[in-house]
C-alpha atoms as a PDB file:
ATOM      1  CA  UNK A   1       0.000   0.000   0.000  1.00  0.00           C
ATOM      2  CA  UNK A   2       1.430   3.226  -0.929  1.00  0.00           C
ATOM      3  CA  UNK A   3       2.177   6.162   1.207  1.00  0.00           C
ATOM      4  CA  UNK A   4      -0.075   8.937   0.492  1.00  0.00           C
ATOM      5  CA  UNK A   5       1.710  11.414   2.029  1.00  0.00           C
ATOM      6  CA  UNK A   6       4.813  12.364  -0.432  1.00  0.00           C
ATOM      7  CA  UNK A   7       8.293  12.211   0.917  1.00  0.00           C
ATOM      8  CA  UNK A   8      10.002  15.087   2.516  1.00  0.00           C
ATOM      9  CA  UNK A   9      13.287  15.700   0.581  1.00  0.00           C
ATOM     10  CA  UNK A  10      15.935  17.273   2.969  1.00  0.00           C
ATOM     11  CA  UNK A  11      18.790  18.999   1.479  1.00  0.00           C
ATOM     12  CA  UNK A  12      22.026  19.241   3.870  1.00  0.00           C
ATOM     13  CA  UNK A  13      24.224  21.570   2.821  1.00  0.00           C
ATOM     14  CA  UNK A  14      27.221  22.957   3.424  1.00  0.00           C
ATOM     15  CA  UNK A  15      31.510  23.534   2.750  1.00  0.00           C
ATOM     16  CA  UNK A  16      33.730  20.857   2.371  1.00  0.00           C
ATOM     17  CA  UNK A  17      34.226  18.159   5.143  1.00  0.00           C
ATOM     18  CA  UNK A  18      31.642  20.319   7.232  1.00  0.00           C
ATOM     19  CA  UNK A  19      29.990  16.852   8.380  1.00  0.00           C
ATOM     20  CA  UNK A  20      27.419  16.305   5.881  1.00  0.00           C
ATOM     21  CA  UNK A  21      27.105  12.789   5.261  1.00  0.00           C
ATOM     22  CA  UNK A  22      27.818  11.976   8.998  1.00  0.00           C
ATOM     23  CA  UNK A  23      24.966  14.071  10.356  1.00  0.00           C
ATOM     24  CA  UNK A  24      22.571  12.947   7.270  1.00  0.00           C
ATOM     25  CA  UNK A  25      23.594   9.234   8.641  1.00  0.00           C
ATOM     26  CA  UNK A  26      22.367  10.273  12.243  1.00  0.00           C
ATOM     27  CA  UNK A  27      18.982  12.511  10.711  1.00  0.00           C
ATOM     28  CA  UNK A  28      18.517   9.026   8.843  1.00  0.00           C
ATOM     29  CA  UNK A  29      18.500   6.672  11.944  1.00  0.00           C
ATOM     30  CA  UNK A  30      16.337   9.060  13.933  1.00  0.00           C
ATOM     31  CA  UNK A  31      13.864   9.510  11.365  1.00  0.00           C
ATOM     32  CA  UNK A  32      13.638   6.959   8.742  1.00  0.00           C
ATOM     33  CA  UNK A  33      14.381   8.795   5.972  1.00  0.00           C
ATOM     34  CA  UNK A  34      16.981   7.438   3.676  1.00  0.00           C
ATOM     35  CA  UNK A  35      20.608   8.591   2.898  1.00  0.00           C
ATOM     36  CA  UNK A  36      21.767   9.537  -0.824  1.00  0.00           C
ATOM     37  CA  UNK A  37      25.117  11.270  -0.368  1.00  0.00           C
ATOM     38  CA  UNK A  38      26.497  12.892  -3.175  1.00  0.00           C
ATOM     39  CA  UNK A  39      29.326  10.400  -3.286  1.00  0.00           C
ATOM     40  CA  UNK A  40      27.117   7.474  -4.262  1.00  0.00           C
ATOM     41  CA  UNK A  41      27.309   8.735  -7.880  1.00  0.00           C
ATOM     42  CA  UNK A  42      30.649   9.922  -7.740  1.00  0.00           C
ATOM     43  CA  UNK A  43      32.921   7.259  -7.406  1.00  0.00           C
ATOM     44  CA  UNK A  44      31.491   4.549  -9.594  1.00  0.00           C
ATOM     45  CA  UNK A  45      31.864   7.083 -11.996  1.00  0.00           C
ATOM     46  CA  UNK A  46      35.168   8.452 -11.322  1.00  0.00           C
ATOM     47  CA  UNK A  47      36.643   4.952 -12.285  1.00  0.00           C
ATOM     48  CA  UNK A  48      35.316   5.594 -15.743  1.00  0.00           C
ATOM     49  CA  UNK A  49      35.543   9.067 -16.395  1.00  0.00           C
ATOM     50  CA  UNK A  50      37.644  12.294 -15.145  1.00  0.00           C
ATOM     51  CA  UNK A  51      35.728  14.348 -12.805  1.00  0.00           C
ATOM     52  CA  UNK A  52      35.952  17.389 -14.776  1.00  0.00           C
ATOM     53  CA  UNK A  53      34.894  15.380 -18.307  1.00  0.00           C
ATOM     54  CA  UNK A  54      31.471  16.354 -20.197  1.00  0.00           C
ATOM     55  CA  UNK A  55      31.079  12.257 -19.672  1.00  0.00           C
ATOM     56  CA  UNK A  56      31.535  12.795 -15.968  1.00  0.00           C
ATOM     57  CA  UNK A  57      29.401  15.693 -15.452  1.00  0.00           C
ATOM     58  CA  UNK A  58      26.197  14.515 -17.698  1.00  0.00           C
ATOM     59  CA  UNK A  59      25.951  11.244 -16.159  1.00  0.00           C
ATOM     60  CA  UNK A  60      26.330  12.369 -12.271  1.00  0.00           C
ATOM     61  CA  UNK A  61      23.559  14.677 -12.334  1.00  0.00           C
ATOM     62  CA  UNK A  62      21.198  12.276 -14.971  1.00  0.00           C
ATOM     63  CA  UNK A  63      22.073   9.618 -12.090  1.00  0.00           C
ATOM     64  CA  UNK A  64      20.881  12.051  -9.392  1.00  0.00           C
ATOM     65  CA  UNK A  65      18.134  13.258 -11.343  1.00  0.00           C
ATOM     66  CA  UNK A  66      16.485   9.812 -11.596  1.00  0.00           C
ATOM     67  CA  UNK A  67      17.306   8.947  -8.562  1.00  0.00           C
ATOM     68  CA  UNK A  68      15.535  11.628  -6.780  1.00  0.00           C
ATOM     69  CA  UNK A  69      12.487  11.472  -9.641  1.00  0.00           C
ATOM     70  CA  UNK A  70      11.693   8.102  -8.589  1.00  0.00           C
ATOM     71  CA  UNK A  71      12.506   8.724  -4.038  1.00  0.00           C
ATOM     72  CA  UNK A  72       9.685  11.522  -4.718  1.00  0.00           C
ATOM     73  CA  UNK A  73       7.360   9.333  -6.375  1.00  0.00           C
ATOM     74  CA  UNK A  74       8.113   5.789  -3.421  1.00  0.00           C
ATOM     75  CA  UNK A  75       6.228   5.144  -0.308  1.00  0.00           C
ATOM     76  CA  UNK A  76       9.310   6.286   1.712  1.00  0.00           C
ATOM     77  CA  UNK A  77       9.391   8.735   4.732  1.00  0.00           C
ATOM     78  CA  UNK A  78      11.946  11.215   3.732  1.00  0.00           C
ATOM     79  CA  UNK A  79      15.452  11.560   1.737  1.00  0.00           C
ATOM     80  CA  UNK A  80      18.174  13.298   2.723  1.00  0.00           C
ATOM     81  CA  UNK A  81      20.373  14.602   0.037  1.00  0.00           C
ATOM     82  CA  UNK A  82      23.934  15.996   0.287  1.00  0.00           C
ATOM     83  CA  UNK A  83      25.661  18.394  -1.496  1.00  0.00           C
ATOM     84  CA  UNK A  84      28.104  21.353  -1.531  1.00  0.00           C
ATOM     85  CA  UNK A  85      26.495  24.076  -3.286  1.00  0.00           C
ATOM     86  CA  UNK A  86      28.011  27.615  -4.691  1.00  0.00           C
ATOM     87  CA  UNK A  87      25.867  30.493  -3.242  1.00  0.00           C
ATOM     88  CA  UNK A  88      27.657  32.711  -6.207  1.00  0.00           C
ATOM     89  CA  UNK A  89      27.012  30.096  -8.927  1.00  0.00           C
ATOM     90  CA  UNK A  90      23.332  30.203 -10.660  1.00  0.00           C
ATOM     91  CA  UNK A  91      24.109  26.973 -12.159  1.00  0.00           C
ATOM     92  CA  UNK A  92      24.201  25.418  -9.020  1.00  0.00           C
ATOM     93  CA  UNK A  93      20.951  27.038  -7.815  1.00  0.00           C
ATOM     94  CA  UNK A  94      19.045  25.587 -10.451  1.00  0.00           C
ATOM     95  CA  UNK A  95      20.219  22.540 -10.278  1.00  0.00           C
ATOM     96  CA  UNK A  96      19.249  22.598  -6.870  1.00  0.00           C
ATOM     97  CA  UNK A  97      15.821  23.324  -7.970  1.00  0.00           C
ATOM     98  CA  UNK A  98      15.798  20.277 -10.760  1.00  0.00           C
ATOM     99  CA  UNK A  99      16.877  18.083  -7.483  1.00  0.00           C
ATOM    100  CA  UNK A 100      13.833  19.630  -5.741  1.00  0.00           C
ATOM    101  CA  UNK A 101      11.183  19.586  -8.550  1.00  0.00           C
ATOM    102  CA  UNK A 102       9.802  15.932  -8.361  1.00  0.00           C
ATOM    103  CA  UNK A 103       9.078  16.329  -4.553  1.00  0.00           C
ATOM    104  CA  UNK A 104       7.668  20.203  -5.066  1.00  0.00           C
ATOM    105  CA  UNK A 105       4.929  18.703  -7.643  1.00  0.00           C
ATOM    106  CA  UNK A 106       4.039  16.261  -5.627  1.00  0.00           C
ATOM    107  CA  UNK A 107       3.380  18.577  -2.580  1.00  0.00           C
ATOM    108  CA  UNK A 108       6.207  17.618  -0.359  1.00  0.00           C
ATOM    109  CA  UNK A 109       8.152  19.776   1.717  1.00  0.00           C
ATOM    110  CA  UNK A 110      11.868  20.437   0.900  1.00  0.00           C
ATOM    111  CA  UNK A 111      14.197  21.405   3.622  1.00  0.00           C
ATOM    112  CA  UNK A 112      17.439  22.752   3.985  1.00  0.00           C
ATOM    113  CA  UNK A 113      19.779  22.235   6.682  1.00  0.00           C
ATOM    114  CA  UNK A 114      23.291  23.967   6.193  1.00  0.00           C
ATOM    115  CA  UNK A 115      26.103  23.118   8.560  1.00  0.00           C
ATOM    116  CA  UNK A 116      29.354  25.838   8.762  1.00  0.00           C
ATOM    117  CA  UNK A 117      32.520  25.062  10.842  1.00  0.00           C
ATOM    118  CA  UNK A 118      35.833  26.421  11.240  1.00  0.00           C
ATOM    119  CA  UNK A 119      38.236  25.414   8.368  1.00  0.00           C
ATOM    120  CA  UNK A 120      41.125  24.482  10.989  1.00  0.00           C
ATOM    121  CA  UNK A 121      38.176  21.924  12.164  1.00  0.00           C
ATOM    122  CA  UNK A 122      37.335  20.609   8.591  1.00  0.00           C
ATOM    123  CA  UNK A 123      40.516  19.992   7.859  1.00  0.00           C
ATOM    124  CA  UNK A 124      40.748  17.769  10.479  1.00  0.00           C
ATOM    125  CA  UNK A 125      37.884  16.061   9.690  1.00  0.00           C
ATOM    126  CA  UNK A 126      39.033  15.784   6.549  1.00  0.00           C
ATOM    127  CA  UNK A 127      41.492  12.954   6.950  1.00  0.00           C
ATOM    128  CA  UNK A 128      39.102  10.598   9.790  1.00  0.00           C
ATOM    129  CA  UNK A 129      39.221   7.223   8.826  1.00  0.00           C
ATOM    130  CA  UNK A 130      35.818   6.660   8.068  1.00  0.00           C
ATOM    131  CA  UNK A 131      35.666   9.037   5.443  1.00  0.00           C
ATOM    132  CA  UNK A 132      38.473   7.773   3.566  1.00  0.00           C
ATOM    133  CA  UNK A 133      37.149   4.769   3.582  1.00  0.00           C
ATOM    134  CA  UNK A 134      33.737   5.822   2.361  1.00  0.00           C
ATOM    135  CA  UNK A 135      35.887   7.778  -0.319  1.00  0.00           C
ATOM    136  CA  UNK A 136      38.216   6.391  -2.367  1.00  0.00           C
ATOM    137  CA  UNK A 137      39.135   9.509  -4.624  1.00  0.00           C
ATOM    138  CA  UNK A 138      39.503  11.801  -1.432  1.00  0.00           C
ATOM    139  CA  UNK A 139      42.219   9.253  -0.031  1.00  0.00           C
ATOM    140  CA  UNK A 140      45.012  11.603  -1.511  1.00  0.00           C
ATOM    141  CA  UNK A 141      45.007  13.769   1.864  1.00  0.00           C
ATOM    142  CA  UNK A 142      47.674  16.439   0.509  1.00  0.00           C
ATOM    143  CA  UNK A 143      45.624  17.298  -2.547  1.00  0.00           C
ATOM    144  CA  UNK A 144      42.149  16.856  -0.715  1.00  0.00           C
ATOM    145  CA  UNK A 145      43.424  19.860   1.932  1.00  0.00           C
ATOM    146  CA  UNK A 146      44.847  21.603  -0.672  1.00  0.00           C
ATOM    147  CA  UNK A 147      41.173  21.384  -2.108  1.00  0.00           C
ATOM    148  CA  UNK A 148      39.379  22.262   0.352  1.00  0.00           C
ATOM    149  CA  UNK A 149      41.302  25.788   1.104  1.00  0.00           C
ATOM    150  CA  UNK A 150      40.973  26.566  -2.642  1.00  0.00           C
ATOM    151  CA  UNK A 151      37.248  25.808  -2.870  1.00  0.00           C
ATOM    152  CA  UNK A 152      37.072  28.314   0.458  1.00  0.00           C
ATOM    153  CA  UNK A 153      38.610  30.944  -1.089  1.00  0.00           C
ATOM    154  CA  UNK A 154      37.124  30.319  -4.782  1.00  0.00           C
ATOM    155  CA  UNK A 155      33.462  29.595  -4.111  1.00  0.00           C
ATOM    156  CA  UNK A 156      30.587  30.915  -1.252  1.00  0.00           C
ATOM    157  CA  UNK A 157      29.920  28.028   0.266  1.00  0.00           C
ATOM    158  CA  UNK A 158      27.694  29.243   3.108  1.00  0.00           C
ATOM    159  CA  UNK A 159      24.787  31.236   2.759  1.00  0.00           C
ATOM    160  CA  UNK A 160      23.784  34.810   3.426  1.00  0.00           C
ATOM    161  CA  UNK A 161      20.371  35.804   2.688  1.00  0.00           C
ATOM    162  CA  UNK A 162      19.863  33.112   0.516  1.00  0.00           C
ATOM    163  CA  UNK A 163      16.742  31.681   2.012  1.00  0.00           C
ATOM    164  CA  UNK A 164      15.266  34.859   3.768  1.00  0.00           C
ATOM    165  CA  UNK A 165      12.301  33.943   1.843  1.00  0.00           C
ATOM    166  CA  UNK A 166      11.674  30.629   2.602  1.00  0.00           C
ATOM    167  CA  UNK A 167      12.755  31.183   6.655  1.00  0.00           C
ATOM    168  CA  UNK A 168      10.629  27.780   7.633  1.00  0.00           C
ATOM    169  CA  UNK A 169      12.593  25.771   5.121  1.00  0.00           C
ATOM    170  CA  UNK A 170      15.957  26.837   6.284  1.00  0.00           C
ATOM    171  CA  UNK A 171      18.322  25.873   9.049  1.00  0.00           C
ATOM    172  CA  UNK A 172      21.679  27.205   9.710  1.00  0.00           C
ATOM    173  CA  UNK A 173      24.050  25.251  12.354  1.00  0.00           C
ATOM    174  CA  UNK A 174      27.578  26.044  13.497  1.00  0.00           C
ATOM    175  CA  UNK A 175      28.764  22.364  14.254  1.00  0.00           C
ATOM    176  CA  UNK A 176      32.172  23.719  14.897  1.00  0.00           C
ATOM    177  CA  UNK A 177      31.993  21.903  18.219  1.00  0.00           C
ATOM    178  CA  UNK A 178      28.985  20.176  18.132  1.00  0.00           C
ATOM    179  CA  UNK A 179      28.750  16.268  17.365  1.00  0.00           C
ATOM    180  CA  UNK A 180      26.965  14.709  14.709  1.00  0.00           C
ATOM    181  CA  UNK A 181      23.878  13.674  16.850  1.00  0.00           C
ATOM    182  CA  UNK A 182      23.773  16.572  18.450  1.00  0.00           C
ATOM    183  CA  UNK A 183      23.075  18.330  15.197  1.00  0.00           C
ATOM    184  CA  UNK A 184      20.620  15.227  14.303  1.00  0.00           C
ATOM    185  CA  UNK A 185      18.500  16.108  16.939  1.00  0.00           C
ATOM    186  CA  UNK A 186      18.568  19.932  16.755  1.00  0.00           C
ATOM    187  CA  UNK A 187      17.663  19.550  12.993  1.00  0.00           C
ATOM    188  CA  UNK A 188      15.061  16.819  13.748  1.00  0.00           C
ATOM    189  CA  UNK A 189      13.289  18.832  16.365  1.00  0.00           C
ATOM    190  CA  UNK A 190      13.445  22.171  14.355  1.00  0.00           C
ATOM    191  CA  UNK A 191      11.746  20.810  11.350  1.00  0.00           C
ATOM    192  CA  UNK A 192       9.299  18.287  13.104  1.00  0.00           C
ATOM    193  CA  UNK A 193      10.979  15.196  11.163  1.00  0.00           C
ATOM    194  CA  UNK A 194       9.471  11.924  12.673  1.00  0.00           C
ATOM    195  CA  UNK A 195       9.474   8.559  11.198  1.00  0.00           C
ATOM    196  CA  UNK A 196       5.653   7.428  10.629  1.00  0.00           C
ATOM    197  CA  UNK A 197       4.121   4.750  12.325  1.00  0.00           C
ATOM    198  CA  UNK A 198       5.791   1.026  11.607  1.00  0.00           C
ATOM    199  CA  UNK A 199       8.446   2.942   9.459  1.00  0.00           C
ATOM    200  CA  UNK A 200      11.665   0.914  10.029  1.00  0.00           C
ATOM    201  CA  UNK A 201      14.791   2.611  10.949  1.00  0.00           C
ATOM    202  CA  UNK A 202      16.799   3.608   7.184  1.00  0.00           C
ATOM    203  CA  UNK A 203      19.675   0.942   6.595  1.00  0.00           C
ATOM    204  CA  UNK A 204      22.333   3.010   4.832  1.00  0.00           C
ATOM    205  CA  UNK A 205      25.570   3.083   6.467  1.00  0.00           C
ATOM    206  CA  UNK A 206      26.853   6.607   8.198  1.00  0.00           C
ATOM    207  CA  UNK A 207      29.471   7.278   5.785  1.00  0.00           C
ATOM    208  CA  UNK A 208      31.694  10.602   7.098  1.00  0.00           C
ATOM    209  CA  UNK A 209      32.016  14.221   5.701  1.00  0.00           C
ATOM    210  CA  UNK A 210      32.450  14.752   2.055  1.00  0.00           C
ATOM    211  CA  UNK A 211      35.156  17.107   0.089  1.00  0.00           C
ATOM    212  CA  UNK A 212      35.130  18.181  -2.856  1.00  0.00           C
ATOM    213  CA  UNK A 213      32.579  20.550  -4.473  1.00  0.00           C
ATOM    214  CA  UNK A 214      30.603  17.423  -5.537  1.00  0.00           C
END
């Protein structure tokens, strides 16, 4: 029987190695929802193609696309969906929106949480084990700093008054020193995200932070 009430499609946002995929893992457990991290699509790909190839590019967001097209339309709870997004870039906001479209047609809210930290802290979290092991093209831990400094000072990675008018939609969270579940649990409480009745706790794995502006 399906689920008449559409999914709610949770964006979590943020920099580089802010704690993403880690917190998404812990909104995931609490909630039901399921975790697509932007990495899923990445790496099978990145053994084909380079990152920065038209191949590369078309098929990751096609991938995602389809992906998300057919979460909106599935008797599921909730998605959460990571990415790094460029506040400066209208390319990215629209893609954003392309993400968001299947869920918005059918009805279903779409959330944003965006997490900020100090670099000197993402950097650190940068090389944990976890990640690394989650992330086979970020194993390279000189070039994957390197990386993430550049994409700091290249790209706005954080927003500004990017969502003043969609306040209810929006969360902003300095995890500098917080822990993941911590953060799970402020985000779960702000946005009233609770598993329905019988839903079964998601399955995917808590991978850790992502890199990259994937």
């Amino acid at each position: 029987m399906s689920n008449s009430t559409p999914p709610t499609l949770l964006f979590v946002i943020g920099p580089a190695a802010v704690g993403k995929m880690t917190v998404g893992g812990s909104i995931a457990e609490r909630t039901g929802f399921r975790l697509f991290h932007n990495h899923l699509t990445i790496e099978p790909l990145l053994r084909l193609f380079p990152y920065r190839s038209p191949q590369f590019q078309r098929l990751n967001h096609a991938f995602r696309e389809q992906i998300l097209a057919e979460a909106a339309g599935a008797d599921l709870p909730g998605l959460v969906f990571t990415l790094v997004w460029d506040f400066e870039d209208p390319e990215d906001a629209a893609l954003v929106e392309r993400y968001a479209a299947p869920f918005r047609e059918r009805g279903a809210r779409v959330l944003f949480l965006e997490l900020s930290a100090d670099q000197s802290v993402r950097l650190e979290r940068n090389g944990g084990e976890s990640r690394l092991t989650e992330k086979a093209s970020k194993r390279d831990l000189a070039w994957s700093n390197a990386n993430l400094v550049d994409m700091d000072a290249k790209y706005r990675l954080n927003s500004v008054d990017d969502f003043a008018h969609i306040p209810e939609a929006h969360l902003l969270i300095d995890n500098t020193h917080l822990e993941p579940d911590e953060v799970a649990e402020l985000a779960v409480a702000h946005f009233g995200l609770r598993a329905p009745a019988g839903a079964g706790p998601a399955t995917a794995a808590r991978p850790a932070p992502a890199t990259g502006r994937q």
